[in-house]
Protein backbone atom coordinates (compact mmCIF):
# COMPACT_ATOMS: atom_id res chain seq x y z
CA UNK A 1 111.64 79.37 104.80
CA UNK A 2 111.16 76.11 106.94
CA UNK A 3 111.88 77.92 110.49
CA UNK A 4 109.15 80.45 108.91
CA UNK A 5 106.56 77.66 108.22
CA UNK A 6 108.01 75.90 111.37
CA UNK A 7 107.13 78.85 113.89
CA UNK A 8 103.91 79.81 111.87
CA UNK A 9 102.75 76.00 112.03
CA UNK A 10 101.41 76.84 108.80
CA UNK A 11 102.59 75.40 105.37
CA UNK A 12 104.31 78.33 103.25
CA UNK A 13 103.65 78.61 99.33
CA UNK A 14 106.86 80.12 97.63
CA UNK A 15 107.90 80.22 93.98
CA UNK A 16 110.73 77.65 92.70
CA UNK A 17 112.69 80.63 90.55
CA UNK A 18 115.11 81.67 92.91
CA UNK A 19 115.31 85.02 90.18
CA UNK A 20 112.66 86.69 91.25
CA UNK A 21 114.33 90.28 90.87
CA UNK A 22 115.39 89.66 87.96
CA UNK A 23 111.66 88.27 86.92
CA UNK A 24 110.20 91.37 88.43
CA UNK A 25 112.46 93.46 86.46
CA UNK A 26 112.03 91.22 83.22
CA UNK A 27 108.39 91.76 83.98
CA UNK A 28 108.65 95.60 84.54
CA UNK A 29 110.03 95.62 81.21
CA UNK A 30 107.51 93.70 79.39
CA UNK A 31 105.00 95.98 80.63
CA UNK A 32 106.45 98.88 79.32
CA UNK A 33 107.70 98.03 75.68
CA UNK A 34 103.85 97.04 75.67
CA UNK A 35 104.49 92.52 75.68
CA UNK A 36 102.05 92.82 78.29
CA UNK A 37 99.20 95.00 78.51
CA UNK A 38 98.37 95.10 81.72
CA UNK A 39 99.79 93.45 85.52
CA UNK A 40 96.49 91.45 85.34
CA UNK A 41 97.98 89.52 82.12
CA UNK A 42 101.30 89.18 84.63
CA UNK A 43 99.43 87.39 87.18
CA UNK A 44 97.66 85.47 85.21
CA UNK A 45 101.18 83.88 84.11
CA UNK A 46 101.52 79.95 86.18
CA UNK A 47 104.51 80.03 87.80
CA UNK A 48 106.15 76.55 89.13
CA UNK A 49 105.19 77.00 92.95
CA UNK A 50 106.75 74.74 95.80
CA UNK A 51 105.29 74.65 99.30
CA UNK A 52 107.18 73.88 102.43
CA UNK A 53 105.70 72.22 105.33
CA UNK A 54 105.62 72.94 109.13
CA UNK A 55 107.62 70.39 110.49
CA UNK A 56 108.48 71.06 113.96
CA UNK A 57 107.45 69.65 117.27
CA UNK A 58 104.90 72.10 119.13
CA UNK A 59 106.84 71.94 122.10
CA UNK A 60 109.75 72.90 120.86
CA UNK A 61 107.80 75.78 118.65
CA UNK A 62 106.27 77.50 122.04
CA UNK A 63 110.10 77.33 123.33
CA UNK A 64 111.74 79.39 120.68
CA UNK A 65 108.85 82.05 120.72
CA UNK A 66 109.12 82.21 124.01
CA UNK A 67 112.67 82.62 123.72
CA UNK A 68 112.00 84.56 120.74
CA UNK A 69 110.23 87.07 122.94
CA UNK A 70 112.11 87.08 125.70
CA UNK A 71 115.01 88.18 123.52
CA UNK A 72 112.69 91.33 122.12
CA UNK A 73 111.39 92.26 125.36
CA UNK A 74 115.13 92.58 126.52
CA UNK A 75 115.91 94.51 123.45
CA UNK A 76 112.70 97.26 124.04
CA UNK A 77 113.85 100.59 125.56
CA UNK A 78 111.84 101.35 129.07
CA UNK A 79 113.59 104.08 130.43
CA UNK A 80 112.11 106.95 128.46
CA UNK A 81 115.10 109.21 129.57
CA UNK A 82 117.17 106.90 126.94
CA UNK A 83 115.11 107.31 124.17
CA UNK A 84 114.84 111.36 124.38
């Protein structure tokens, strides 16, 4: 999550259970047996929250996109007789 907030240059909000399937299915659950009665009571629910700040140097951000999309140019087919 920090090379995400890194090349976003944008902080990144993400929950502190590291069980989220198992929430989600927990969840699922509750909302059939009827313990919840809708998903608006579900999101209403606080959930501990940590956010991770952008930390690299914008130099070195523009250089891995740019790397970045050098490597996914190189990876795009061009030669439409390979893709048919």
């Amino acid at each position: 999550m920090q090379t995400l907030a890194d090349l976003l240059s944008q902080p990144i909000s993400i929950c502190k259970d590291p069980e989220l399937s198992a929430l989600g299915a927990g969840m699922l659950a509750g909302l059939e047996t009827g313990f919840w009665s809708d998903m608006n009571e579900l999101a209403s629910l606080q959930r501990e929250r940590t956010t991770i700040e952008p930390n690299m140097a914008e130099d070195k951000r523009l250089h891995v996109l740019s790397t970045w999309n050098a490597a996914v140019t190189k990876c795009l087919i061009t030669d439409e007789s390979i893709a048919t």
